[in-house]
C-alpha atoms as a PDB file:
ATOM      1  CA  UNK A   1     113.850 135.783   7.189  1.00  0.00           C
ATOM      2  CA  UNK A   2     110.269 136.052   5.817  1.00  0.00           C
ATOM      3  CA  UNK A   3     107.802 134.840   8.415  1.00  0.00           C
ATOM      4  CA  UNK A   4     105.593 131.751   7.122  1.00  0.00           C
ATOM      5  CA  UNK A   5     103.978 128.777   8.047  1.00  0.00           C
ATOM      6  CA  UNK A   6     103.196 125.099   6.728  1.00  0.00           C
ATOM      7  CA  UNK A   7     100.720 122.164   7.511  1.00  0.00           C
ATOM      8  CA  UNK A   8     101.041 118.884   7.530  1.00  0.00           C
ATOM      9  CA  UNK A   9      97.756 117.318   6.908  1.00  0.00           C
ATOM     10  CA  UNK A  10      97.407 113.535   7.966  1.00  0.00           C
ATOM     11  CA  UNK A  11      94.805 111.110   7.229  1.00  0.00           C
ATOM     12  CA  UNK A  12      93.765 108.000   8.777  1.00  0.00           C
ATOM     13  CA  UNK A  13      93.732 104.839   5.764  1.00  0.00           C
ATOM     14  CA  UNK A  14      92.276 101.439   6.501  1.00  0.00           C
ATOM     15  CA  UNK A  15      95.607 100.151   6.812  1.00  0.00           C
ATOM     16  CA  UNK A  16      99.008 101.272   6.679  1.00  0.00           C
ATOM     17  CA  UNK A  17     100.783 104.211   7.920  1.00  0.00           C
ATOM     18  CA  UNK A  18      98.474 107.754   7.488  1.00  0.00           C
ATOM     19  CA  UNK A  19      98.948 109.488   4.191  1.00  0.00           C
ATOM     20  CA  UNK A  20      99.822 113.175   4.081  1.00  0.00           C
ATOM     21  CA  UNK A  21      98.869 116.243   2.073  1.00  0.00           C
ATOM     22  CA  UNK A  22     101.537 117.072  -0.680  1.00  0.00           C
ATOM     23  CA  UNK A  23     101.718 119.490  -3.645  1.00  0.00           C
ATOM     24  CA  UNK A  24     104.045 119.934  -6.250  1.00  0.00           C
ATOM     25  CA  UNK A  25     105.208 123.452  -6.605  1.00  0.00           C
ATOM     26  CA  UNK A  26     105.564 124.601 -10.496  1.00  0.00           C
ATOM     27  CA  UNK A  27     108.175 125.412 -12.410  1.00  0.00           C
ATOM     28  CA  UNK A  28     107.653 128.593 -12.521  1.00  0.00           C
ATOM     29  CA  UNK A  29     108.084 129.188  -8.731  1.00  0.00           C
ATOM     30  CA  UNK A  30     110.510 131.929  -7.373  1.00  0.00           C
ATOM     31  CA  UNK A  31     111.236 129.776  -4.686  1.00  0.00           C
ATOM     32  CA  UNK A  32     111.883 125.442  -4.478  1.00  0.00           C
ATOM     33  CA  UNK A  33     110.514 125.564  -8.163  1.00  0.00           C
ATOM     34  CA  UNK A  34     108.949 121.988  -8.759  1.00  0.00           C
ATOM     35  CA  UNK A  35     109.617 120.417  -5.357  1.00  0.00           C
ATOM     36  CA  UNK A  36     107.114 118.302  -3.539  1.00  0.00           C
ATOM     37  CA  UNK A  37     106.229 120.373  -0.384  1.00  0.00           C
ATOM     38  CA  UNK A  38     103.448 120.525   2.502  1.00  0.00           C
ATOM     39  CA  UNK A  39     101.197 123.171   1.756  1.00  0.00           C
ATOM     40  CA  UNK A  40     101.972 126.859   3.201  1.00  0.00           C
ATOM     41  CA  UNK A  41     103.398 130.513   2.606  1.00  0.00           C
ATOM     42  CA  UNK A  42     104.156 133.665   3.981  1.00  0.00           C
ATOM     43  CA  UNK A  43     102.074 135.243   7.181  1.00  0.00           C
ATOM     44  CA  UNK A  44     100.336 138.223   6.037  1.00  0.00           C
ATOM     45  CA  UNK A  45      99.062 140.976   7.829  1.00  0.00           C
ATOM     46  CA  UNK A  46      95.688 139.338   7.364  1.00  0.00           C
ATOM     47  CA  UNK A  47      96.312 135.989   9.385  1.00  0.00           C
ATOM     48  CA  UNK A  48      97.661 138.373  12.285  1.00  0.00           C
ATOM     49  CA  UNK A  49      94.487 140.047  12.462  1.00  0.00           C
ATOM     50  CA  UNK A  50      92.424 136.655  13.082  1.00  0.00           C
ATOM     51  CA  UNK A  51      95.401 135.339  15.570  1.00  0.00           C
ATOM     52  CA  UNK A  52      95.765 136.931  19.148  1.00  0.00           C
ATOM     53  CA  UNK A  53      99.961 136.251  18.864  1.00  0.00           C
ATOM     54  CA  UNK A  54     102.561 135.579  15.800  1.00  0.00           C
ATOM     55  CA  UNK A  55     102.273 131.763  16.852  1.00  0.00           C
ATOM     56  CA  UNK A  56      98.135 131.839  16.195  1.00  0.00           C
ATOM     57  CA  UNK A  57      98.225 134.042  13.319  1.00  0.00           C
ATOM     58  CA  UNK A  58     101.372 131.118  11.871  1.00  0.00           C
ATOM     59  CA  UNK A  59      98.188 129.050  12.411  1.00  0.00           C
ATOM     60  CA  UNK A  60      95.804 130.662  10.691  1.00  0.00           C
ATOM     61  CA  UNK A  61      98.433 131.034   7.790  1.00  0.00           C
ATOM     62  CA  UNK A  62      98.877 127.407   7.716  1.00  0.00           C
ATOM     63  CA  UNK A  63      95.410 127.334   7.234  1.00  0.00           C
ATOM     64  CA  UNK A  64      94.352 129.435   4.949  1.00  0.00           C
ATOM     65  CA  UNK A  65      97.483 128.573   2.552  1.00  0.00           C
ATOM     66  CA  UNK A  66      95.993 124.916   2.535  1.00  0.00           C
ATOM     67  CA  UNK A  67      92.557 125.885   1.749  1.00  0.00           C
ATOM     68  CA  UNK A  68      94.476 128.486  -1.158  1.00  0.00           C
ATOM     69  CA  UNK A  69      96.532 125.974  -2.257  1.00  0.00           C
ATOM     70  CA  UNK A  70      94.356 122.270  -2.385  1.00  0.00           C
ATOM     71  CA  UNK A  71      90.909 123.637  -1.368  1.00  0.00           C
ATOM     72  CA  UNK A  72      90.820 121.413   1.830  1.00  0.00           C
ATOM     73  CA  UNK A  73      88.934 122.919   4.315  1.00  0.00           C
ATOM     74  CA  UNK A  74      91.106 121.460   7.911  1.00  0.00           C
ATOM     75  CA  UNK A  75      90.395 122.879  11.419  1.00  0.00           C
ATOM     76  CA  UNK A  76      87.192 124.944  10.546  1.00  0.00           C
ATOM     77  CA  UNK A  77      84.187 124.104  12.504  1.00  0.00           C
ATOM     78  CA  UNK A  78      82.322 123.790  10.013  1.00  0.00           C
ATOM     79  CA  UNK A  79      83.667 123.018   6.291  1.00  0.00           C
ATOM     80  CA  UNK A  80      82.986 124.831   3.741  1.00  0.00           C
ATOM     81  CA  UNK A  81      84.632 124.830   0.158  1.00  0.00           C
ATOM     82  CA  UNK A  82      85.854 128.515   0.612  1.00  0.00           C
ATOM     83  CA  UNK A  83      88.516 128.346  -2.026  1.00  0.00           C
ATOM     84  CA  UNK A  84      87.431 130.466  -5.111  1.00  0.00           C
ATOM     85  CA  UNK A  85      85.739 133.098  -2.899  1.00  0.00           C
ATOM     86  CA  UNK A  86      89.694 133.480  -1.419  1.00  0.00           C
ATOM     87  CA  UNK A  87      90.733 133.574  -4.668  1.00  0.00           C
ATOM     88  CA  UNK A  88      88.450 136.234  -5.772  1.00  0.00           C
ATOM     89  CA  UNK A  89      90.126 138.177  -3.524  1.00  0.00           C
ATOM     90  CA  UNK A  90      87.735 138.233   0.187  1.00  0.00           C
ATOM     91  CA  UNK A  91      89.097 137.953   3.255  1.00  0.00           C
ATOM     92  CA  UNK A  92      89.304 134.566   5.175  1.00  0.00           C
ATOM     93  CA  UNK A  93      87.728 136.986   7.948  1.00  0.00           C
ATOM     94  CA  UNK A  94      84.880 137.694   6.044  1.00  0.00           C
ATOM     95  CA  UNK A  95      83.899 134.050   4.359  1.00  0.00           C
ATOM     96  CA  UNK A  96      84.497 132.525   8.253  1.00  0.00           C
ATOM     97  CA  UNK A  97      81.321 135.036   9.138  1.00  0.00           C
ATOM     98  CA  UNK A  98      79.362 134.069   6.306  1.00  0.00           C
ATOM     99  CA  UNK A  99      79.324 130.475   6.251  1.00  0.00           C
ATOM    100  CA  UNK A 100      78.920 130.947  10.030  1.00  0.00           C
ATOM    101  CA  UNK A 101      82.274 128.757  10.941  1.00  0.00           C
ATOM    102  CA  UNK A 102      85.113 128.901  13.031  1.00  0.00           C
ATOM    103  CA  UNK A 103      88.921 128.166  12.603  1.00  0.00           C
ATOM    104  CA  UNK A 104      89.767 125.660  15.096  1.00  0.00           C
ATOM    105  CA  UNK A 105      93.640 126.783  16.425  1.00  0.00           C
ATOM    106  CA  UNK A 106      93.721 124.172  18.594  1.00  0.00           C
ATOM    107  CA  UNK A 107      93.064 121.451  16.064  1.00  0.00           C
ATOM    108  CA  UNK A 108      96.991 122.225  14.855  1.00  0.00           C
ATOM    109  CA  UNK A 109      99.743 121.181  16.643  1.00  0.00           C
ATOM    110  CA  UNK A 110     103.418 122.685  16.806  1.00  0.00           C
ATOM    111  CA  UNK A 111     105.993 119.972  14.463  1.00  0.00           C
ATOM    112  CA  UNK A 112     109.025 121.566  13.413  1.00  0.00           C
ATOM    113  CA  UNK A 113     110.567 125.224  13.095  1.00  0.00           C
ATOM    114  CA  UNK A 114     112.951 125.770  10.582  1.00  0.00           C
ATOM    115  CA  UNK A 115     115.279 128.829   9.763  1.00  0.00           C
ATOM    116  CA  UNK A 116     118.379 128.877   7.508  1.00  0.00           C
ATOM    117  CA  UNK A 117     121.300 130.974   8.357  1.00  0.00           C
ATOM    118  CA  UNK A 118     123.024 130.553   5.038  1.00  0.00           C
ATOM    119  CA  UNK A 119     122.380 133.718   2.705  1.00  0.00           C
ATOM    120  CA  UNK A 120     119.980 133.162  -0.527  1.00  0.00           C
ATOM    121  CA  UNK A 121     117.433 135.567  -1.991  1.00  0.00           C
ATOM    122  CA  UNK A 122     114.467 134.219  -0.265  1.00  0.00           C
ATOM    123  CA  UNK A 123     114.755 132.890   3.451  1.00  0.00           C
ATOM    124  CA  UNK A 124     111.849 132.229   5.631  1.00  0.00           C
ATOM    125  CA  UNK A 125     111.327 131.349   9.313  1.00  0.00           C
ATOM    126  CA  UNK A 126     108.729 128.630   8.894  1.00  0.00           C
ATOM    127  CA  UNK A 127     106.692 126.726  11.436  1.00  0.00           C
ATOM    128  CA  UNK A 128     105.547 123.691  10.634  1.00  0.00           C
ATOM    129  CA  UNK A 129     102.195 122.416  12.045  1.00  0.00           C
ATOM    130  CA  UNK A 130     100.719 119.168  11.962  1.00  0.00           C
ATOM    131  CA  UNK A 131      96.823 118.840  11.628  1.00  0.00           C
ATOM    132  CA  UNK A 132      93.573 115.941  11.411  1.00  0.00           C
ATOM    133  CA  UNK A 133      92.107 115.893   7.460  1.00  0.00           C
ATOM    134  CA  UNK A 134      88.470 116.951   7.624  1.00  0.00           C
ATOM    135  CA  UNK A 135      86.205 114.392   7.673  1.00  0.00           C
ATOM    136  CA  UNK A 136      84.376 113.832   4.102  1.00  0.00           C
ATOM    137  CA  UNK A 137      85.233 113.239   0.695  1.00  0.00           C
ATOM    138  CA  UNK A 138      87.048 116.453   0.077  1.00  0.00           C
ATOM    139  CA  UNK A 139      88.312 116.823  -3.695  1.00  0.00           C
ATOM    140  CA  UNK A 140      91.525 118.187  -4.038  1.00  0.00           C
ATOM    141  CA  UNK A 141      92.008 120.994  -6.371  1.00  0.00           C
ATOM    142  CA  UNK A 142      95.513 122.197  -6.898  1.00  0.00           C
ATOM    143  CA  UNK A 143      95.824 126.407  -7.196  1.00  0.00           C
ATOM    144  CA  UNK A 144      96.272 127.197 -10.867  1.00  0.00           C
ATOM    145  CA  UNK A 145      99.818 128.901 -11.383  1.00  0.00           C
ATOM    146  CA  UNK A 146     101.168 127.711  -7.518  1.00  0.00           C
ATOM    147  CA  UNK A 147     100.539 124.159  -8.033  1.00  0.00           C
ATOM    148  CA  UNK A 148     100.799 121.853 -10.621  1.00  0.00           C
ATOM    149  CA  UNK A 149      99.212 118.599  -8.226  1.00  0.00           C
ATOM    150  CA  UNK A 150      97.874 118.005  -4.981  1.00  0.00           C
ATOM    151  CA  UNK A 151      97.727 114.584  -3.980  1.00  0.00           C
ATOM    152  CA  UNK A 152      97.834 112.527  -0.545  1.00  0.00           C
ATOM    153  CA  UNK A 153     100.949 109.966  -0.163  1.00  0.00           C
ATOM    154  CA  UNK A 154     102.490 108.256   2.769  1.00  0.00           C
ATOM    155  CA  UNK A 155     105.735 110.114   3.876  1.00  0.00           C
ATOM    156  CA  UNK A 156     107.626 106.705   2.514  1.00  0.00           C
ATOM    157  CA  UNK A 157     106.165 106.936  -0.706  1.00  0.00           C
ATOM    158  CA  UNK A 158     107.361 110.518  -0.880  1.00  0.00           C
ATOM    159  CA  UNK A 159     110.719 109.283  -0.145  1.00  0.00           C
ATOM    160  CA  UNK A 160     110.778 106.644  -2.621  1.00  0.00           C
ATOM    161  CA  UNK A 161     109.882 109.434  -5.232  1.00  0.00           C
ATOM    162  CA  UNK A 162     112.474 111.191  -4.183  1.00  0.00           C
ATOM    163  CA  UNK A 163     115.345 108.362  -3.782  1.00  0.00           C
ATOM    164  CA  UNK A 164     114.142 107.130  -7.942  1.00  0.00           C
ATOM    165  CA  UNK A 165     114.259 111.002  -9.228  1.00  0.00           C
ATOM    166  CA  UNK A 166     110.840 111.471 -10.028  1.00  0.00           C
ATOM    167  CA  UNK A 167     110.045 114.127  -6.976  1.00  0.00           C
ATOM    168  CA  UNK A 168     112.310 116.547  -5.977  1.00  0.00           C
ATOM    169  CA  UNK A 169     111.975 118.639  -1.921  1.00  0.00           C
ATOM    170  CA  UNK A 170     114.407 121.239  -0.445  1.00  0.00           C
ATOM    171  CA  UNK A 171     116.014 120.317   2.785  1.00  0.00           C
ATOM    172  CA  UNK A 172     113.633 121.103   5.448  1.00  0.00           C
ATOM    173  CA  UNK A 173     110.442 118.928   3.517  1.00  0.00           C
ATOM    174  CA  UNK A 174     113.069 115.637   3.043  1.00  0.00           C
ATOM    175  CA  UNK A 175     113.956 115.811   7.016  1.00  0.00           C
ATOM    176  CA  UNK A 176     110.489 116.576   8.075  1.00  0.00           C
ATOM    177  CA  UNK A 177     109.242 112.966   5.891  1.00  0.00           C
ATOM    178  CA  UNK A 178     111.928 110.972   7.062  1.00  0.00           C
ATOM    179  CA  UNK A 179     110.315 111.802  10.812  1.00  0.00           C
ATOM    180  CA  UNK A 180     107.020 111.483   9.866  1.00  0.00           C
ATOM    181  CA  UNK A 181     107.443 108.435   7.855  1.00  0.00           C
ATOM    182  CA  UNK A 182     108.479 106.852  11.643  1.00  0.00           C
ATOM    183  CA  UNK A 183     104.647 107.545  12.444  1.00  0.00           C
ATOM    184  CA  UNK A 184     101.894 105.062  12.432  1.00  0.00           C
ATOM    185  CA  UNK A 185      99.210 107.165  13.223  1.00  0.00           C
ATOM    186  CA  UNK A 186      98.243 110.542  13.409  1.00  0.00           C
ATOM    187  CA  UNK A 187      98.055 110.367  17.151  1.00  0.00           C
ATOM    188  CA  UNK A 188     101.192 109.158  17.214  1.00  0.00           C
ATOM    189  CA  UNK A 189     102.982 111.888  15.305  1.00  0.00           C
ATOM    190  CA  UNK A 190     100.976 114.216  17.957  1.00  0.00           C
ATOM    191  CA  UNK A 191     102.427 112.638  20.919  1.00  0.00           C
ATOM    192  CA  UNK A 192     105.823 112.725  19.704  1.00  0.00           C
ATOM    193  CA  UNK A 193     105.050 116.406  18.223  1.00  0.00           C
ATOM    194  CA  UNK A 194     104.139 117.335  22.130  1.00  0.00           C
ATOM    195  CA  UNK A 195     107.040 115.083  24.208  1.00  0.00           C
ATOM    196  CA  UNK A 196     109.458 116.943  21.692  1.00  0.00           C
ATOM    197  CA  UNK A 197     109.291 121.103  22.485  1.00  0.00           C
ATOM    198  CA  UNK A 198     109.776 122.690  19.130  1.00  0.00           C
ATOM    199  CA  UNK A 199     113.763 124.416  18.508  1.00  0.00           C
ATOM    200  CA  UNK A 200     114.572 126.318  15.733  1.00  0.00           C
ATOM    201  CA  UNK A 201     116.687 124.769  13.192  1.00  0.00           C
ATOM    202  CA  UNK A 202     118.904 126.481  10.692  1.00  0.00           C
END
């Protein structure tokens, strides 16, 4: 299974339950073509060079993916909008010394592991990570050719999207909203994040 890592970023709203970061995946995707998903990928060689272990470079994945992906800067010390310069091709490494900024590890917060053991052409060992949206007005701007939208929901509207047929998820995303859709808070999808130790599930 191909080692990657996903973030689920929450926001506070005035009222109601916290919305969450979601993209929709094109069409032309390899892999859950389409599907509504948190954003996230594969841990490159990269992320383990910022991260001491597999679990901190899994963080800085998460991280970087969501920057990649929506061009929300979450857990930095200081945001910047460092999504075309990763585009262009420089290293998260290098843009983190520039801008003089930090990634904050301990801003995410171990969720969910998941790991099929059915065969398929692409299988990944994902962690899932929950994380605090940046303060600001942040626009979103979904990664030409990855992502066709990037937009924040509650996990029940995602739900209802899915239940009428106008969203699609794979497996893992649809289990992982139904818990966080129990949430009415950030903090409280932390605290049940931390009373619950994370198992792998396949």
């Amino acid at each position: 299974a191909i080692p990657a890592a996903t973030l689920v970023v929450m926001r506070e709203v005035g009222s109601g339950p916290p919305e969450l970061l979601m993209v929709r995946r094109t069409q032309r995707m390899a892999f859950a073509a389409g599907a509504m998903v948190f954003p996230g990928g594969r841990i490159d060689e990269a992320d383990r060079n910022l991260g001491d272990d597999e679990l901190a470079a899994a963080k800085v994945c998460a991280i970087r993916e969501t920057i990649e992906e929506t061009a929300l800067p979450v857990a930095l010390s200081a945001p910047h909008d460092l999504q075309a310069d990763l585009h262009a091709g420089e290293p998260l490494e290098d843009l983190l010394q520039r801008h003089g900024t930090d990634l904050n590890l301990d801003a995410l917060v171990p969720f969910a592991r998941w790991r099929p053991a059915f065969h398929q052409p692409r299988r990944f060992d994902t962690l899932f990570f929950l994380a605090r949206a940046p303060d600001g007005d942040w626009p979103l701007r979904p990664q030409a050719g990855e992502c066709e939208s990037a937009e924040w929901l509650s996990a029940a509207d995602v739900l209802r999207r899915i239940a009428d047929g106008t969203a699609t998820a794979i497996f893992p995303t649809l289990r992982n909203l139904e818990r966080l859709a129990q949430f009415g808070s950030f903090d409280e999808a932390v605290a049940h994040a931390r009373a619950h130790p994370v198992e792998t599930i396949s």
